[in-house]
Structure formats: structure tokens, C-alpha cells
C-alpha atoms as a PDB file:
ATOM      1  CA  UNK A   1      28.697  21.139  75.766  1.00  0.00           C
ATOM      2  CA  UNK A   2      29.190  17.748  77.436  1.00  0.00           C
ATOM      3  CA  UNK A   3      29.515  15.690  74.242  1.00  0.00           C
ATOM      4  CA  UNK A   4      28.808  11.814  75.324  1.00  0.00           C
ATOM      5  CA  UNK A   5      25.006  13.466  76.714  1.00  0.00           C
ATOM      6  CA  UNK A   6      24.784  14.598  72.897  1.00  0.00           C
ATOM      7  CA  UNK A   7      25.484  10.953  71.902  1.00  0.00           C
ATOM      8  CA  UNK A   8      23.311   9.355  74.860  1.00  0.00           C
ATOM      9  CA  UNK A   9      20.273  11.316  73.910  1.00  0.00           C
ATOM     10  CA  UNK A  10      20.089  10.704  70.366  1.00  0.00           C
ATOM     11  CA  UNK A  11      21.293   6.593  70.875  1.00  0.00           C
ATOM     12  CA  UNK A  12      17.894   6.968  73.465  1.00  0.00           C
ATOM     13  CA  UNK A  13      15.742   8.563  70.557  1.00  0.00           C
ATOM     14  CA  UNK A  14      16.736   5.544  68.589  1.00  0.00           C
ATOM     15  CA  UNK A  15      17.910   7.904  65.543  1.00  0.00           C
ATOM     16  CA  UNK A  16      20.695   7.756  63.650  1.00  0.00           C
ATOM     17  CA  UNK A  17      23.181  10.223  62.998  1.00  0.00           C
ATOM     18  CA  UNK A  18      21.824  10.842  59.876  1.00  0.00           C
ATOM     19  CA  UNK A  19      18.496  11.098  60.813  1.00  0.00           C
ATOM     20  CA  UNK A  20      19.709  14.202  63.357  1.00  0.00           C
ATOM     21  CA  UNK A  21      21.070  15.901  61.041  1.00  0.00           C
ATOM     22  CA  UNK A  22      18.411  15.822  58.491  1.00  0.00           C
ATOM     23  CA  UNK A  23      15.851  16.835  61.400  1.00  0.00           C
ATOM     24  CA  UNK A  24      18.198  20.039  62.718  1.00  0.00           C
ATOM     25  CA  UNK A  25      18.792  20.577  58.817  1.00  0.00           C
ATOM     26  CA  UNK A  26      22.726  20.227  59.210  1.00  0.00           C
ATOM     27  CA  UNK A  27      24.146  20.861  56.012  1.00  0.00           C
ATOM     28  CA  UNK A  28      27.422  19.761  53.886  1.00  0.00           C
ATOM     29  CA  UNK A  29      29.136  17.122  52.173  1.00  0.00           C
ATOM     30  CA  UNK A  30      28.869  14.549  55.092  1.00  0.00           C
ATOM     31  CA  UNK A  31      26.565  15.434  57.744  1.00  0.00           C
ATOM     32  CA  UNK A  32      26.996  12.412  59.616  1.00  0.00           C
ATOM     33  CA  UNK A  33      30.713  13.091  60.410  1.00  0.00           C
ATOM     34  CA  UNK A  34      30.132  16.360  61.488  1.00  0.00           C
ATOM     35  CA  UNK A  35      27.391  15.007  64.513  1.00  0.00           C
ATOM     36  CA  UNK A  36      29.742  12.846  65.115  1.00  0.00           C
ATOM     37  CA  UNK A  37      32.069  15.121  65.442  1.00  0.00           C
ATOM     38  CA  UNK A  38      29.999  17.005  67.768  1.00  0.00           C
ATOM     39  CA  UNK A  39      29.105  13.918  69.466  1.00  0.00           C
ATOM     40  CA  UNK A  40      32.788  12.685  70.547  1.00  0.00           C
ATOM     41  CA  UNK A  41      33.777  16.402  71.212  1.00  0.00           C
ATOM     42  CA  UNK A  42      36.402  17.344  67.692  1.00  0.00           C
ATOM     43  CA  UNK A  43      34.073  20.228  67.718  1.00  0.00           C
ATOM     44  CA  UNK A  44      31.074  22.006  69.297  1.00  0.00           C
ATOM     45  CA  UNK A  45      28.390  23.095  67.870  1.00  0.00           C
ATOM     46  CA  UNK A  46      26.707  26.589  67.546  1.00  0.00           C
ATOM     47  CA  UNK A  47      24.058  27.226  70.800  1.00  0.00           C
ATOM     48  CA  UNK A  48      21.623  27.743  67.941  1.00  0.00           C
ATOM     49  CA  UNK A  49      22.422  24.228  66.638  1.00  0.00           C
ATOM     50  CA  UNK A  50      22.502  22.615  70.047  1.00  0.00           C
ATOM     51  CA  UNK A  51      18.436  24.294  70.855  1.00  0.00           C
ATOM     52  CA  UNK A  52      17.300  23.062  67.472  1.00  0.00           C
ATOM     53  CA  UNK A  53      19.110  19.575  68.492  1.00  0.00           C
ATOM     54  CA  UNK A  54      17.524  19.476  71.973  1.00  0.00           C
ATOM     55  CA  UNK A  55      13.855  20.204  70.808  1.00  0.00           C
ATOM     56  CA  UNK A  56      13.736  17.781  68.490  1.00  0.00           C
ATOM     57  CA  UNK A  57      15.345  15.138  71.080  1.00  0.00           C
ATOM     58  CA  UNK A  58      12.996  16.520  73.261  1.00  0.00           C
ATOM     59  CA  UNK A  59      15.714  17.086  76.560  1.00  0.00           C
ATOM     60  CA  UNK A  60      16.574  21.022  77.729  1.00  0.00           C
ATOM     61  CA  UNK A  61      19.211  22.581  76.234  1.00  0.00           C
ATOM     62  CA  UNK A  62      20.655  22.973  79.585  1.00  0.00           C
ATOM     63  CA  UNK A  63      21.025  19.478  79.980  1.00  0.00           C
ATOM     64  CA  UNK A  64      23.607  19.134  77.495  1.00  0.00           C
ATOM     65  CA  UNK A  65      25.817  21.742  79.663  1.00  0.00           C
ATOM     66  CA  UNK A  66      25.800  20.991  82.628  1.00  0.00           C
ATOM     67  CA  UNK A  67      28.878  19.720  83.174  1.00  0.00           C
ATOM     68  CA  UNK A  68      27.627  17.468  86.594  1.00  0.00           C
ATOM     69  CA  UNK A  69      25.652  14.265  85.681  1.00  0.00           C
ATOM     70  CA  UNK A  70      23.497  14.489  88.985  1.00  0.00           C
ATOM     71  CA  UNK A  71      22.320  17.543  88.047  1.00  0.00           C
ATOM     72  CA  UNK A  72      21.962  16.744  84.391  1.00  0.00           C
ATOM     73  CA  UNK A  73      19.689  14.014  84.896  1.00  0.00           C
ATOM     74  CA  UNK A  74      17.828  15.589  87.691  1.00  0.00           C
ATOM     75  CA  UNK A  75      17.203  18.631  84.902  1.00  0.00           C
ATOM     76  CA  UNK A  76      16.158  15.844  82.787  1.00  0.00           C
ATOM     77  CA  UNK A  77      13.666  13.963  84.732  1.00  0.00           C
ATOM     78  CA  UNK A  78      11.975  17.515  85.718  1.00  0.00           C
ATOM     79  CA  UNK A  79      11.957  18.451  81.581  1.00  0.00           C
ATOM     80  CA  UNK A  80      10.339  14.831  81.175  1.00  0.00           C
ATOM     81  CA  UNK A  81       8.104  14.682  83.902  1.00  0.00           C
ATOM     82  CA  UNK A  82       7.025  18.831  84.199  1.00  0.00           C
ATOM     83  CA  UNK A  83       3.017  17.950  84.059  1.00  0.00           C
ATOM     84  CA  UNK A  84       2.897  14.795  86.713  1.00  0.00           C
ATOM     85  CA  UNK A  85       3.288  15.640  89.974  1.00  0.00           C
ATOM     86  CA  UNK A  86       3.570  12.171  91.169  1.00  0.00           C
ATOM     87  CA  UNK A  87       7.062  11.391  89.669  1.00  0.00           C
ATOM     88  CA  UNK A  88       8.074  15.200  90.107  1.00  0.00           C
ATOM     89  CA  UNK A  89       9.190  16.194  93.777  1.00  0.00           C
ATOM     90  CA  UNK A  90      10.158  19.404  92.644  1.00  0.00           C
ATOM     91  CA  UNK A  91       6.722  20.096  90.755  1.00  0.00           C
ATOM     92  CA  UNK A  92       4.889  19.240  94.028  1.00  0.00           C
ATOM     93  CA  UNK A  93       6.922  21.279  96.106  1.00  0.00           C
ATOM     94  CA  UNK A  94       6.439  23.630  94.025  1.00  0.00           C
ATOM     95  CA  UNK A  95       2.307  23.324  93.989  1.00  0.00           C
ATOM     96  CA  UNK A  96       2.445  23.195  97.763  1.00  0.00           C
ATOM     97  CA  UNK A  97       3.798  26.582  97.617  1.00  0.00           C
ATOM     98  CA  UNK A  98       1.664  27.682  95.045  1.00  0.00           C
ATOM     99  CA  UNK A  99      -1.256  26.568  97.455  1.00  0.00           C
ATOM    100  CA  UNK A 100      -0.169  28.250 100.151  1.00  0.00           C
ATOM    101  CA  UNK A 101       0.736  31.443  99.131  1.00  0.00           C
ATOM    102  CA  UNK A 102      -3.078  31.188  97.539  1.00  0.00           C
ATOM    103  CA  UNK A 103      -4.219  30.155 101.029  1.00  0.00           C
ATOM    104  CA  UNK A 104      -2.104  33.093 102.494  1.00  0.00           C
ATOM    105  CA  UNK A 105      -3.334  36.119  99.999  1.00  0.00           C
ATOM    106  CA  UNK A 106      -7.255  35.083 100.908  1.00  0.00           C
ATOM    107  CA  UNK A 107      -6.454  35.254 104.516  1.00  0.00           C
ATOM    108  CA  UNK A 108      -5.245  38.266 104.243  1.00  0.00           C
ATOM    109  CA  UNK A 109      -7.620  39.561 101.990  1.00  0.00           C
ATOM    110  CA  UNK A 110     -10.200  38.721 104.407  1.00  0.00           C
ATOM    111  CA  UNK A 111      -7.916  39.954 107.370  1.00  0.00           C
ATOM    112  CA  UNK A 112      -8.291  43.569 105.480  1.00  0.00           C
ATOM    113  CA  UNK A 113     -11.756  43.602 104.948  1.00  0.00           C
ATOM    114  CA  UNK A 114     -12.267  42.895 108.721  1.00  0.00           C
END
């Protein structure tokens, strides 16, 4: 896990450490030191921690290990954007090929009827 995107995306949230914790239910005697643990990269947490963590930040787990920050963000944007096309040049490369292959099955279709 790339630590500092751990810290970014909760600091973006605009939750405390605390607050994390209590919505991933950490447990222990201080649960803030242990995401901030996490957070400056003393110690990583569980995968199973880390998908609880992401869902309620709302990013992909994967973002948080990837270790290049192109690709992290790019990963990002698509999580954030998935539904609008608009901001989403993957999603609408993606429904141009959707389209087409659509386009391609009725031609054929009709091609084999013929």
C-alpha cells in the first residue's frame, strides 16, 4: 500500500483519523495511532481493512496500490466519474465499442438471414 494516498484520501474526505477508524470499526486502545500508523507507512494494514477503508472513502482499493501516481489518479478519476461519459474518455471509448460491436452483430444477423 502506498501510504501518503491513504492519508490524501481521508485529508480529501475531510475526516479525521478518528472518525476512520470508527467508520472501518478499527479497534484498540488508541485507534488513531494505529491509522496513523498506517497512514505514514510503520505498518500496513490487512487487504480486508484497506477494502472496508476504500468504500467508505469512496476511491478503489486499487488505487491505494498502485505504486505509479499517473496511474493512480487516472484509476481514480475513472472510479469517480464511471456513469458520465463526458469527463470519462475511457467510458466513451468504451460505449463506442459497445455500439459498434451492437451495430456489427445486427449486420450480421441480417447478413445470415439473407
Amino acid at each position: 500500500m502506498v501510504p501518503k494516498r491513504l492519508k490524501d484520501a481521508r485529508r480529501n474526505a475531510g475526516i479525521s483519523q478518528e472518525k476512520l477508524a470508527e467508520m472501518v470499526d478499527v479497534e484498540g486502545i488508541n485507534i488513531r495511532s494505529r491509522i496513523s500508523s498506517y497512514e505514514v507507512g510503520r505498518v500496513d494494514p490487512p487487504f480486508s481493512l484497506m477494502v472496508k477503508i476504500a468504500a467508505a472513502l469512496n476511491y478503489p482499493e486499487c488505487y491505494f496500490y498502485t505504486v505509479d501516481d499517473a496511474l493512480a489518479e487516472t484509476i481514480l478519476n475513472i472510479h469517480l466519474n464511471k456513469n458520465n461519459s463526458s469527463t470519462n474518455p475511457y467510458l466513451n471509448t468504451i460505449n463506442h465499442a459497445e455500439k459498434l460491436c451492437a451495430e456489427l452483430h445486427e449486420f450480421l444477423k441480417k447478413a445470415s438471414s439473407n
